[in-house]
PDB file of N, CA and C in Angstrom:
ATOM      1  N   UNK A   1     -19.705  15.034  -9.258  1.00  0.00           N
ATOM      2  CA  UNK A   1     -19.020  13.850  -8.766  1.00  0.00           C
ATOM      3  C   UNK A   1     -18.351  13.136  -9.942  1.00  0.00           C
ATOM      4  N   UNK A   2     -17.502  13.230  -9.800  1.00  0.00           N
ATOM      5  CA  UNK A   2     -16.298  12.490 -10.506  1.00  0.00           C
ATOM      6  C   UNK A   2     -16.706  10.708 -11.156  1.00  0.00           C
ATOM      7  N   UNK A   3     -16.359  10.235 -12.129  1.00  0.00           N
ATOM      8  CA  UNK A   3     -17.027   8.904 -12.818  1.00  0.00           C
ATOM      9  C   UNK A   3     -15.285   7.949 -11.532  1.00  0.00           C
ATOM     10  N   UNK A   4     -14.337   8.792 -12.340  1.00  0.00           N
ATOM     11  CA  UNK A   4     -12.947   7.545 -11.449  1.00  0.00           C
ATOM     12  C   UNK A   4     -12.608   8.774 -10.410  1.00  0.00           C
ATOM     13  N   UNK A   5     -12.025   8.512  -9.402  1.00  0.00           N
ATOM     14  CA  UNK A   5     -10.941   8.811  -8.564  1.00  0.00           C
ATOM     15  C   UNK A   5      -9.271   8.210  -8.660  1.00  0.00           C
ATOM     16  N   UNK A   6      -8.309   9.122  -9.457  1.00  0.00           N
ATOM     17  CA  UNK A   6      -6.731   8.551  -9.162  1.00  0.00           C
ATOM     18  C   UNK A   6      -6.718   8.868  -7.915  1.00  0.00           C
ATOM     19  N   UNK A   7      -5.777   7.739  -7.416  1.00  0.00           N
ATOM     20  CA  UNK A   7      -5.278   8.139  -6.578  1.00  0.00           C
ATOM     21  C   UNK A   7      -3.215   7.849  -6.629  1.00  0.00           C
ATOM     22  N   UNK A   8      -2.727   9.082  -6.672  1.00  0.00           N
ATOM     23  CA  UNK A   8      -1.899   9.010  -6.400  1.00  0.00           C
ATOM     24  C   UNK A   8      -1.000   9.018  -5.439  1.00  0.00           C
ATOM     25  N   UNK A   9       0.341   8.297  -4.871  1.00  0.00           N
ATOM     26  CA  UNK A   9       0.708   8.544  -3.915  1.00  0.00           C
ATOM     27  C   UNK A   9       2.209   9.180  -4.565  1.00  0.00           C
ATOM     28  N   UNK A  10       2.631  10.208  -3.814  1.00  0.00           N
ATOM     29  CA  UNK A  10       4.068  11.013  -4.479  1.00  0.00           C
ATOM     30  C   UNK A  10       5.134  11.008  -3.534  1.00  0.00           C
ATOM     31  N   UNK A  11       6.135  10.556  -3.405  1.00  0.00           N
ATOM     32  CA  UNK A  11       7.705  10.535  -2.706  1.00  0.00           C
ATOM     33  C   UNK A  11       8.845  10.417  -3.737  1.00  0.00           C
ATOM     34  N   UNK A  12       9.646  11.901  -3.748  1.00  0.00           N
ATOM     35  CA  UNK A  12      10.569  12.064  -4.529  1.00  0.00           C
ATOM     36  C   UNK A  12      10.579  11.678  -6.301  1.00  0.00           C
ATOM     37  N   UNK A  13       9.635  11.941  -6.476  1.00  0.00           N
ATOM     38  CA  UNK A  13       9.444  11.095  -7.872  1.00  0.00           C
ATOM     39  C   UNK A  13       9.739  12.121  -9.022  1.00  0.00           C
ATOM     40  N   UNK A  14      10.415  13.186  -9.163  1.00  0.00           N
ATOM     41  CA  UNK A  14      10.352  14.756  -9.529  1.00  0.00           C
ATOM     42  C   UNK A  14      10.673  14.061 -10.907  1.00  0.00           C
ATOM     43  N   UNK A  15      11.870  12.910 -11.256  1.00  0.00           N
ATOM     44  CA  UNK A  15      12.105  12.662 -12.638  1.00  0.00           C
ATOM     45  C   UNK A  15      11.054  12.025 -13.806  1.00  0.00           C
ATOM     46  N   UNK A  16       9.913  11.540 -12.675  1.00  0.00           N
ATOM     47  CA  UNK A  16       9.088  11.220 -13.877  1.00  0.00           C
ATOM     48  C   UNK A  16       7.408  11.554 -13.492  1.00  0.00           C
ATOM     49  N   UNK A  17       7.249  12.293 -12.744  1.00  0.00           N
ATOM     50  CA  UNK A  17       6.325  13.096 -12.684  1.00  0.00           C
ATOM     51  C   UNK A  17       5.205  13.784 -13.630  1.00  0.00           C
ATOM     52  N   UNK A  18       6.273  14.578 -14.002  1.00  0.00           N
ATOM     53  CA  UNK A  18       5.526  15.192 -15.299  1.00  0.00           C
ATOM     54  C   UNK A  18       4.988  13.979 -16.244  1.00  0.00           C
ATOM     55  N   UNK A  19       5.630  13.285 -16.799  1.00  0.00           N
ATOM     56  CA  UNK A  19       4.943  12.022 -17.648  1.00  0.00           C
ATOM     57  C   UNK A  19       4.519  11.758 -17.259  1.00  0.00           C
ATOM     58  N   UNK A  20       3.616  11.147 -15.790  1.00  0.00           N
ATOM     59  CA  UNK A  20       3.068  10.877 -15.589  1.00  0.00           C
ATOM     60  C   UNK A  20       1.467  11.510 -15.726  1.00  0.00           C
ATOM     61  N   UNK A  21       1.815  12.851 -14.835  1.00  0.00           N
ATOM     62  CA  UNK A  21       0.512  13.673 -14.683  1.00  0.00           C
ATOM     63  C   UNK A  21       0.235  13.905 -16.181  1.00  0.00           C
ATOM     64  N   UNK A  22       0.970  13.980 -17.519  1.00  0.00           N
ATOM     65  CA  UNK A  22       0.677  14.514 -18.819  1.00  0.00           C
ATOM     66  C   UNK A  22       0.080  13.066 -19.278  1.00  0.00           C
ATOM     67  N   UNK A  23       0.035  11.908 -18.840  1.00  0.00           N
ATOM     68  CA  UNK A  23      -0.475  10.778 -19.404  1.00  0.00           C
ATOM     69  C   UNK A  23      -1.785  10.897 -18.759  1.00  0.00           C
ATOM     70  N   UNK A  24      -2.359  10.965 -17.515  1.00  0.00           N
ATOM     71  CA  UNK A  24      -3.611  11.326 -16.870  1.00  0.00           C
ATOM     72  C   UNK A  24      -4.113  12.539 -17.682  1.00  0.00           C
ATOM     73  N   UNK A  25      -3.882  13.914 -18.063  1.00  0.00           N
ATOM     74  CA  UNK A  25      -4.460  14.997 -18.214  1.00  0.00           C
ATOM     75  C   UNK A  25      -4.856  14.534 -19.955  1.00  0.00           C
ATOM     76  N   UNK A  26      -4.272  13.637 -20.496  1.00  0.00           N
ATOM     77  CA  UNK A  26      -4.060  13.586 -21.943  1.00  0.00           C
ATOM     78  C   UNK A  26      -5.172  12.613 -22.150  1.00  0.00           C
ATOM     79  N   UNK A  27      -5.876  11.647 -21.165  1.00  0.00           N
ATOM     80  CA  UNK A  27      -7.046  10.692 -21.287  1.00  0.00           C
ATOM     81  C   UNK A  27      -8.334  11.039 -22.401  1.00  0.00           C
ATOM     82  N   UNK A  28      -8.386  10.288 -22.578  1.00  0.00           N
ATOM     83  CA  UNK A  28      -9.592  10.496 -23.632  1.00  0.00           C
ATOM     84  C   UNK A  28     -11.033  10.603 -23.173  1.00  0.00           C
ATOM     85  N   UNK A  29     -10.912   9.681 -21.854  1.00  0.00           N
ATOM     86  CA  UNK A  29     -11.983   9.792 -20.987  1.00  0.00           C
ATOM     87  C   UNK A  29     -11.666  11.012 -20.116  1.00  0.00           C
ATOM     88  N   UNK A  30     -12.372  11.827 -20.048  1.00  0.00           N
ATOM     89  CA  UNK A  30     -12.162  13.408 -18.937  1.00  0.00           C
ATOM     90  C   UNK A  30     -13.007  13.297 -17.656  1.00  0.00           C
ATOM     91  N   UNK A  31     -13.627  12.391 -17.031  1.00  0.00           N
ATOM     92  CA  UNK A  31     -14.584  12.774 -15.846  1.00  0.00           C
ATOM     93  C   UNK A  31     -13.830  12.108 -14.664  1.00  0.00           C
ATOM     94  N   UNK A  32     -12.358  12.513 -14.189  1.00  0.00           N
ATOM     95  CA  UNK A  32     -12.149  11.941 -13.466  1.00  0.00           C
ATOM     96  C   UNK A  32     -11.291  13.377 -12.412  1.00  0.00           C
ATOM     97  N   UNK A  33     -10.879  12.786 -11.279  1.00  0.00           N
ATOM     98  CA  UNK A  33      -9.904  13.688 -10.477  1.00  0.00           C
ATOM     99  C   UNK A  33      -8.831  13.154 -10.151  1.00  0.00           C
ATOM    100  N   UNK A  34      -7.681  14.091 -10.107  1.00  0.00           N
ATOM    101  CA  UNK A  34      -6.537  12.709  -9.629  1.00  0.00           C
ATOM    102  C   UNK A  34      -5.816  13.211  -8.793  1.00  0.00           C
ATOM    103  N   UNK A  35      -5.884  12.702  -6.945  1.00  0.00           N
ATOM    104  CA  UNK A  35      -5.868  13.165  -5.822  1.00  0.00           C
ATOM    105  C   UNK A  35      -4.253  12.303  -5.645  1.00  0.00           C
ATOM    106  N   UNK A  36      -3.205  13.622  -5.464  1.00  0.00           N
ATOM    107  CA  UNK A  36      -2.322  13.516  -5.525  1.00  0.00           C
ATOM    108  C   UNK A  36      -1.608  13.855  -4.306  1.00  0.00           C
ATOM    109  N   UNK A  37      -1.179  13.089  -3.787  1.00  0.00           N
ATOM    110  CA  UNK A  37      -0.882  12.912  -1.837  1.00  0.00           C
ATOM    111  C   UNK A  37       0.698  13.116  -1.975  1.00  0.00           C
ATOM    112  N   UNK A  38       1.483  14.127  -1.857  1.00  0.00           N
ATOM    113  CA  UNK A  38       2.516  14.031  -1.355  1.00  0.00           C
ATOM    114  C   UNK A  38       2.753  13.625  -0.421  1.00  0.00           C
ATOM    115  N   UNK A  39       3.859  12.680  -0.031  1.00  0.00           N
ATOM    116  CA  UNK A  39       4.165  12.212   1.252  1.00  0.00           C
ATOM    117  C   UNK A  39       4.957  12.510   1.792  1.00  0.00           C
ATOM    118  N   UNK A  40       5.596  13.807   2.097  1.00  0.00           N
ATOM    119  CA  UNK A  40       6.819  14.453   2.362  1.00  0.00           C
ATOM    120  C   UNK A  40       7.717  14.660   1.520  1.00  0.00           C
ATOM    121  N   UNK A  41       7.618  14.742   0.043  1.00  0.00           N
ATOM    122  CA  UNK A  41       8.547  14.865  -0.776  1.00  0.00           C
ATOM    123  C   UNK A  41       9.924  16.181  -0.425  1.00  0.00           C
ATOM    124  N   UNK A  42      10.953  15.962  -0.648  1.00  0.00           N
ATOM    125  CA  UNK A  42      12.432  16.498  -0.604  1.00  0.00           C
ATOM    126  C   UNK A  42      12.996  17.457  -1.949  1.00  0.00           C
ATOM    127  N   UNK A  43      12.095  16.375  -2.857  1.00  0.00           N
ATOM    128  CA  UNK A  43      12.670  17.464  -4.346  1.00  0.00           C
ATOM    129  C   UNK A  43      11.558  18.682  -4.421  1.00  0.00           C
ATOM    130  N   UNK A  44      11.861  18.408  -5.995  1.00  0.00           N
ATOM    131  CA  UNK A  44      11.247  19.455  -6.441  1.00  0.00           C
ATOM    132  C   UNK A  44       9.753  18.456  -6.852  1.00  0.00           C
ATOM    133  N   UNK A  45       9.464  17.723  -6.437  1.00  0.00           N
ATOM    134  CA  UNK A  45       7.750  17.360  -6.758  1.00  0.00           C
ATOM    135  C   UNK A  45       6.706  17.910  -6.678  1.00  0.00           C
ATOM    136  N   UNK A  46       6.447  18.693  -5.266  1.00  0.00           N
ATOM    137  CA  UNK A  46       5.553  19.621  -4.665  1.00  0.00           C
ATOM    138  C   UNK A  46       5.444  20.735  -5.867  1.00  0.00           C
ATOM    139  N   UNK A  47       6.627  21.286  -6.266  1.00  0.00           N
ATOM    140  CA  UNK A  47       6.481  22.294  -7.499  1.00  0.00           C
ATOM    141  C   UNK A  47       5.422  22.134  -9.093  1.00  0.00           C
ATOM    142  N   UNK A  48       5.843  20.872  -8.797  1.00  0.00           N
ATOM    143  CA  UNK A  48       5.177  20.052 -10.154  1.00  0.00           C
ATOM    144  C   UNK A  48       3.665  20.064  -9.767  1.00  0.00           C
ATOM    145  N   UNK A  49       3.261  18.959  -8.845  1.00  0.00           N
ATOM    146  CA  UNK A  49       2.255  18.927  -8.760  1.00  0.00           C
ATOM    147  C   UNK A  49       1.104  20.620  -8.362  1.00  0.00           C
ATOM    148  N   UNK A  50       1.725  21.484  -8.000  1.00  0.00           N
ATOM    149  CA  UNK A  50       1.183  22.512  -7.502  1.00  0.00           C
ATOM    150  C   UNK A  50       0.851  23.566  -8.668  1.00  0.00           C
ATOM    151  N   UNK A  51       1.855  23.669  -9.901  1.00  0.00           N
ATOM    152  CA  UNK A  51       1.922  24.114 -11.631  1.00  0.00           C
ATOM    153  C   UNK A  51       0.554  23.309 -11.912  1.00  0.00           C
ATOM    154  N   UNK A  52       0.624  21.850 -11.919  1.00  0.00           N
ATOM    155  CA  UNK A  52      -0.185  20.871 -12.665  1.00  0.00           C
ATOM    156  C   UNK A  52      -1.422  21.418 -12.299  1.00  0.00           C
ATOM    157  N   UNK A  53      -1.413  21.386 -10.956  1.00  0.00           N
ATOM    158  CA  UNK A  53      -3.407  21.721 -10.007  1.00  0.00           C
ATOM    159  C   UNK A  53      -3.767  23.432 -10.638  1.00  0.00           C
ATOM    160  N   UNK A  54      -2.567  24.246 -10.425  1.00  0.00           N
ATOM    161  CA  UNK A  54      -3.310  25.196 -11.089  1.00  0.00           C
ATOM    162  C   UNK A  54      -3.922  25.160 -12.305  1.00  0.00           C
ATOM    163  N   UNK A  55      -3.395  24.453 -13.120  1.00  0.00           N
ATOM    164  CA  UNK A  55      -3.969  24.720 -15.029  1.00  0.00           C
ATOM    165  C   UNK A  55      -4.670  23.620 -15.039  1.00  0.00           C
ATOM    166  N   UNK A  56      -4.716  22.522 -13.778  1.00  0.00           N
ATOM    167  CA  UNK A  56      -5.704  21.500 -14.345  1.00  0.00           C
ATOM    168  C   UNK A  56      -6.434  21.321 -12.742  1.00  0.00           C
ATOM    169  N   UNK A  57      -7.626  21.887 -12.489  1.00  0.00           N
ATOM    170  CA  UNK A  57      -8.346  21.905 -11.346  1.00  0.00           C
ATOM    171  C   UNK A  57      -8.840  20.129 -10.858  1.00  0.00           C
ATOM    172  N   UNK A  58      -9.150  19.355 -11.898  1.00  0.00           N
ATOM    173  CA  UNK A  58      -9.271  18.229 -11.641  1.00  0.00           C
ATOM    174  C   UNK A  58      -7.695  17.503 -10.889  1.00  0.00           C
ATOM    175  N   UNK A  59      -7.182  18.342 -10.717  1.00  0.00           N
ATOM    176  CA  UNK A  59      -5.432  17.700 -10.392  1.00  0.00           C
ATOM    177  C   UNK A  59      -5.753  18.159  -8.553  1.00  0.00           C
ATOM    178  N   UNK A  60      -5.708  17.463  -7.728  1.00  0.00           N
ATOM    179  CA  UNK A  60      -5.483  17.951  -6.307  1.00  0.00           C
ATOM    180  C   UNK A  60      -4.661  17.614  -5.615  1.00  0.00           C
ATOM    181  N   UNK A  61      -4.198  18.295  -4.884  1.00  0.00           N
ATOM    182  CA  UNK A  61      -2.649  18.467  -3.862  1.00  0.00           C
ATOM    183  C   UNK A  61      -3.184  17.832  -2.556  1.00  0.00           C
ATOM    184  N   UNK A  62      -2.731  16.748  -2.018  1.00  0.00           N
ATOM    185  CA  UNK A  62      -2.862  17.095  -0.246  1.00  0.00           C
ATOM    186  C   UNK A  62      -1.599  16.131   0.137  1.00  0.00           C
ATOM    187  N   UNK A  63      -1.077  16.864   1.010  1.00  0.00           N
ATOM    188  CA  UNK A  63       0.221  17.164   1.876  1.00  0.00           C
ATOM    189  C   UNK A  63       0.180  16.087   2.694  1.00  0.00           C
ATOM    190  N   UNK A  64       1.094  15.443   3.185  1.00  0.00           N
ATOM    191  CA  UNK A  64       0.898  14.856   4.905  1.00  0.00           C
ATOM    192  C   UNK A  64       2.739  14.490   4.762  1.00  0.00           C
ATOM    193  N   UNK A  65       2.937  14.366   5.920  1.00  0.00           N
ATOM    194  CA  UNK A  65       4.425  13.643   6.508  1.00  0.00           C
ATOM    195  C   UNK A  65       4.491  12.712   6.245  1.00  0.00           C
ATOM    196  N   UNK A  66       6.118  12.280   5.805  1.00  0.00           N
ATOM    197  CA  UNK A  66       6.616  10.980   5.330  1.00  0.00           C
ATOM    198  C   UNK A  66       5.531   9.860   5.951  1.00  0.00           C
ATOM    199  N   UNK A  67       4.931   8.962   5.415  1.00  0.00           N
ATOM    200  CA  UNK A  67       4.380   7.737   6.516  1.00  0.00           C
ATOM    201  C   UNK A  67       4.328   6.861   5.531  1.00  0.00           C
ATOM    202  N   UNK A  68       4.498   6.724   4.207  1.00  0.00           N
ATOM    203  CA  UNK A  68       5.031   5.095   2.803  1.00  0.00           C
ATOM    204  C   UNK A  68       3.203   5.725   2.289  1.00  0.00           C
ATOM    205  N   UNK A  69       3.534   4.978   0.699  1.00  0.00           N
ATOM    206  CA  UNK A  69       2.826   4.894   0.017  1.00  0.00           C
ATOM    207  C   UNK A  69       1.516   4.234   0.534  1.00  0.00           C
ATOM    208  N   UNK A  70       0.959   3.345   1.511  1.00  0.00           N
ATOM    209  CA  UNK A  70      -0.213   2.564   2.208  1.00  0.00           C
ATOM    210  C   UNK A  70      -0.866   3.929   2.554  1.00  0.00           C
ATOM    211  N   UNK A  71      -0.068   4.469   3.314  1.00  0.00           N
ATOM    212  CA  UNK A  71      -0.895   5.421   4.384  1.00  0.00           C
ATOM    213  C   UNK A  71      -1.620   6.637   3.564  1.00  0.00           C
ATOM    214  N   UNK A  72      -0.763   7.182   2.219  1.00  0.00           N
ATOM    215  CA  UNK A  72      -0.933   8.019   1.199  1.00  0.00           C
ATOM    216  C   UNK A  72      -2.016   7.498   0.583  1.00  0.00           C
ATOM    217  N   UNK A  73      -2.290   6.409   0.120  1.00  0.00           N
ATOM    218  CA  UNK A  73      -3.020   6.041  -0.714  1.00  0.00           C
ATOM    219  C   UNK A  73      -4.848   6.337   0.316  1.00  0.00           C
ATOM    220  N   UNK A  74      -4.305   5.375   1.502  1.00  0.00           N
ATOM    221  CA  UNK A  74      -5.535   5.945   2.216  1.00  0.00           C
ATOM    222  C   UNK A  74      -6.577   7.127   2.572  1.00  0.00           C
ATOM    223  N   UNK A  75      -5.324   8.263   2.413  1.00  0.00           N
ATOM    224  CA  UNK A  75      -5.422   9.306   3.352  1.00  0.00           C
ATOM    225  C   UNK A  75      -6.369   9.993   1.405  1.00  0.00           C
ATOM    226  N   UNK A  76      -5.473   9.497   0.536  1.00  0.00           N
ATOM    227  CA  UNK A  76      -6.180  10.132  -0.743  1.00  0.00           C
ATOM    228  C   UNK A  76      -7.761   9.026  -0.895  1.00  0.00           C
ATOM    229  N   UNK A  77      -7.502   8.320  -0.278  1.00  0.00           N
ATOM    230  CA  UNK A  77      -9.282   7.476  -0.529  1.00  0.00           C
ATOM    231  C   UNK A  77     -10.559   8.307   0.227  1.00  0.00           C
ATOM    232  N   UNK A  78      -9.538   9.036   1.830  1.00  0.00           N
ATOM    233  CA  UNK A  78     -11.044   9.452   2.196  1.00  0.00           C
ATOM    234  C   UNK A  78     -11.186  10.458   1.821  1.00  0.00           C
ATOM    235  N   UNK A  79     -10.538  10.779   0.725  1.00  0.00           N
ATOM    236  CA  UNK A  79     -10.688  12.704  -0.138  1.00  0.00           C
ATOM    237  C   UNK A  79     -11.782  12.227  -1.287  1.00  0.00           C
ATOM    238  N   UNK A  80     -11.259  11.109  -1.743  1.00  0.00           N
ATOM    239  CA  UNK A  80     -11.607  10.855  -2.894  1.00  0.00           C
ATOM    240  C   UNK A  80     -13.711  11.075  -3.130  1.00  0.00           C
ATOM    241  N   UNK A  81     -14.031  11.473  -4.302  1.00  0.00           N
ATOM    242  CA  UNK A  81     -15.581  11.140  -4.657  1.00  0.00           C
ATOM    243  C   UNK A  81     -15.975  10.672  -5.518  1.00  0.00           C
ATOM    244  N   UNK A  82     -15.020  10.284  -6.616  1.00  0.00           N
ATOM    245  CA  UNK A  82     -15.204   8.855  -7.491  1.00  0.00           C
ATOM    246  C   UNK A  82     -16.115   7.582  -7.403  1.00  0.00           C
ATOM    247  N   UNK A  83     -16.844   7.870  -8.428  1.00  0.00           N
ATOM    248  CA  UNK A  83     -17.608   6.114  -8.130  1.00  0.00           C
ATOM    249  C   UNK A  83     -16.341   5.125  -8.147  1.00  0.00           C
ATOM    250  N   UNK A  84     -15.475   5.209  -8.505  1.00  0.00           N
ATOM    251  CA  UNK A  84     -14.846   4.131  -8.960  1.00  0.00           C
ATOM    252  C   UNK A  84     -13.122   4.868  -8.335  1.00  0.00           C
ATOM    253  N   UNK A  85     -12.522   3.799  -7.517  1.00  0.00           N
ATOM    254  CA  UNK A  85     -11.082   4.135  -7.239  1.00  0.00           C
ATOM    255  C   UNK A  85      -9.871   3.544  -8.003  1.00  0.00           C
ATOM    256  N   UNK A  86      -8.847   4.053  -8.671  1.00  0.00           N
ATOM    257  CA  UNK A  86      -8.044   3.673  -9.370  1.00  0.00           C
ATOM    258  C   UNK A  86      -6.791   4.440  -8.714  1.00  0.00           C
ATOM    259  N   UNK A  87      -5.903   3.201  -8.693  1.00  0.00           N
ATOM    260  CA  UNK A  87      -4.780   3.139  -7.927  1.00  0.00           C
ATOM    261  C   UNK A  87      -3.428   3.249  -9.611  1.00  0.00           C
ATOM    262  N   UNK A  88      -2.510   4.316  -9.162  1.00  0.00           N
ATOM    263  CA  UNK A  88      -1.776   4.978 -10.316  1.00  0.00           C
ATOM    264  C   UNK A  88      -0.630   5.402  -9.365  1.00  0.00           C
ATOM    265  N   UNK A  89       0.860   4.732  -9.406  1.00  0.00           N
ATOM    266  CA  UNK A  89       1.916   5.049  -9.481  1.00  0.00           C
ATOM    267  C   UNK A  89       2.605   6.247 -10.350  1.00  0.00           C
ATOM    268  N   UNK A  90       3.544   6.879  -9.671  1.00  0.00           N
ATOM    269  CA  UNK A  90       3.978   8.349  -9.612  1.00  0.00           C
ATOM    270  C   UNK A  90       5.016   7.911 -11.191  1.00  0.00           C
ATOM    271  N   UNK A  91       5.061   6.323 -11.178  1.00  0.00           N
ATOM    272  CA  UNK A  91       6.391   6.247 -12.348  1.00  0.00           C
ATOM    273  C   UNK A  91       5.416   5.163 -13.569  1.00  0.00           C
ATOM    274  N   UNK A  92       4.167   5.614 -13.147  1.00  0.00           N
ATOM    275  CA  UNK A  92       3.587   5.206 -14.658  1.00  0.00           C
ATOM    276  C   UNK A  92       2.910   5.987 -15.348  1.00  0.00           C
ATOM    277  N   UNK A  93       3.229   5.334 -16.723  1.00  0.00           N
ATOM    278  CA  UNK A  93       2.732   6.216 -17.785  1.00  0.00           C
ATOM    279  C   UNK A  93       1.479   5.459 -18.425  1.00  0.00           C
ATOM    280  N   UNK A  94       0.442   5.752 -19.086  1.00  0.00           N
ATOM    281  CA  UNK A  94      -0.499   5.135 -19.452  1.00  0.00           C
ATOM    282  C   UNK A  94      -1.252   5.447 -20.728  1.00  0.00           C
ATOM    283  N   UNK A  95      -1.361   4.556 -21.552  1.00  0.00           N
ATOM    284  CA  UNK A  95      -2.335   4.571 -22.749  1.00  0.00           C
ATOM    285  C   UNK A  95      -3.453   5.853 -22.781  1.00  0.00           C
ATOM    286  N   UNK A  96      -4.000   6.627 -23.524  1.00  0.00           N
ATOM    287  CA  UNK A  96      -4.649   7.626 -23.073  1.00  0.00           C
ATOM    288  C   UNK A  96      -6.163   7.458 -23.550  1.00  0.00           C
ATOM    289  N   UNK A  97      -6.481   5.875 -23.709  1.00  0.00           N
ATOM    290  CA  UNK A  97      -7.718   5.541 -23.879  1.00  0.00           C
ATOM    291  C   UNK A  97      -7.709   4.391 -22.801  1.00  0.00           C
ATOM    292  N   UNK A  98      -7.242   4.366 -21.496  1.00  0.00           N
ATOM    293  CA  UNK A  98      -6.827   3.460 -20.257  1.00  0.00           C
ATOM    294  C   UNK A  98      -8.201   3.696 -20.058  1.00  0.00           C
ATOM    295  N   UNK A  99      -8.368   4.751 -19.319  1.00  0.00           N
ATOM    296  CA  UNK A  99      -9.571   4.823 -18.496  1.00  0.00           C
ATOM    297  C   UNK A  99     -10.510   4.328 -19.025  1.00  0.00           C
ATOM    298  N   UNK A 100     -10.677   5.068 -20.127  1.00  0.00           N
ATOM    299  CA  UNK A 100     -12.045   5.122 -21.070  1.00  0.00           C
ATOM    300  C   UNK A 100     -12.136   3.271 -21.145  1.00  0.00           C
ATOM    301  N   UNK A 101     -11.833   2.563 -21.635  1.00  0.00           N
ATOM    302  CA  UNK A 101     -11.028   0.851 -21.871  1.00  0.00           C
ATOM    303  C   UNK A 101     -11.826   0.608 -20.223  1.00  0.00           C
ATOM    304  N   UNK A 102     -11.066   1.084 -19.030  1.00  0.00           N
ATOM    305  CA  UNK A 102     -11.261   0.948 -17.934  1.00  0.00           C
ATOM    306  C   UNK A 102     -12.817   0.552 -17.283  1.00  0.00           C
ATOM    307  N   UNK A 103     -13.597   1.902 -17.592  1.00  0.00           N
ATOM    308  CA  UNK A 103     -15.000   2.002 -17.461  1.00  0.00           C
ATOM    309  C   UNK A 103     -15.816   1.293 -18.443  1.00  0.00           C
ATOM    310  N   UNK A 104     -15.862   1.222 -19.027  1.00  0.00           N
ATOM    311  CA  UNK A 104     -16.484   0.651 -20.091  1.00  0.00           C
ATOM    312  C   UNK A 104     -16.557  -0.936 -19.591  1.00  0.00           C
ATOM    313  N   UNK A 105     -15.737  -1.490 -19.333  1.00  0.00           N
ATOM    314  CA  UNK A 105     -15.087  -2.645 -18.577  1.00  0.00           C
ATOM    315  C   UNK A 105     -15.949  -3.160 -17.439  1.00  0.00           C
ATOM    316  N   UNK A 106     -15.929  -2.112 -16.271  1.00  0.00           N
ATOM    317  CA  UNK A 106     -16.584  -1.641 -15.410  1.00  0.00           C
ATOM    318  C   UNK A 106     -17.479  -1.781 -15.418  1.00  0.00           C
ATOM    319  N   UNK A 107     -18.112  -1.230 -16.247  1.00  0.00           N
ATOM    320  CA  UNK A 107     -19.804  -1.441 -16.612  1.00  0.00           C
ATOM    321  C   UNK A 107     -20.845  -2.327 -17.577  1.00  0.00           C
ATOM    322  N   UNK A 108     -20.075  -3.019 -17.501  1.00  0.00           N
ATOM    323  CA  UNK A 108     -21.017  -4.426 -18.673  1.00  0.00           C
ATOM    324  C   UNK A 108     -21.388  -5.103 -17.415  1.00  0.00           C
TER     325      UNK A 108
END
């Protein structure tokens, strides 16, 4: 069981994608998963994220039809097994001692 759960939500985001997922995989803290909900994406996102899950198993794919970022985020909460849920946009990039900063935080 996972210490965080990301949760990501993904629609068309193919230009900054990769920075993103390489700012999560690059963390200093490693005990996390980051449940990555396409929401009908059009580009090439699905490609990305599907490269990413293979070489990084903590990376997970799940699919559903256009329905906005609310419904994505949900649908990745009841996947999720994280003690802890952390909410992460497809167009941010992040410090790679975030988490670690994060939990630590968390737990005093």
């Amino acid at each position: 069981m996972p210490k965080i759960s990301i949760i990501l939500p993904i629609y068309n985001v193919e230009r900054y994608l990769e920075a993103c997922l390489n700012s999560i995989v690059a963390q200093s803290f490693t005990d996390w998963e980051c449940i990555c909900v396409n929401d009908g994406s059009t580009d090439r996102s699905i490609n990305i994220l599907e490269a990413y899950s293979a070489q990084d198993k903590r990376i997970k794919v799940l699919n559903q039809n256009n329905s906005g970022p609310a419904v994505a985020r949900s649908y990745g909460i009841s996947k999720a097994f994280g003690e802890f849920l952390v909410f992460q946009d497809a167009d941010d990039f992040i410090e790679e001692d975030a988490y670690a900063r994060l939990v630590e935080l968390m737990e005093i």
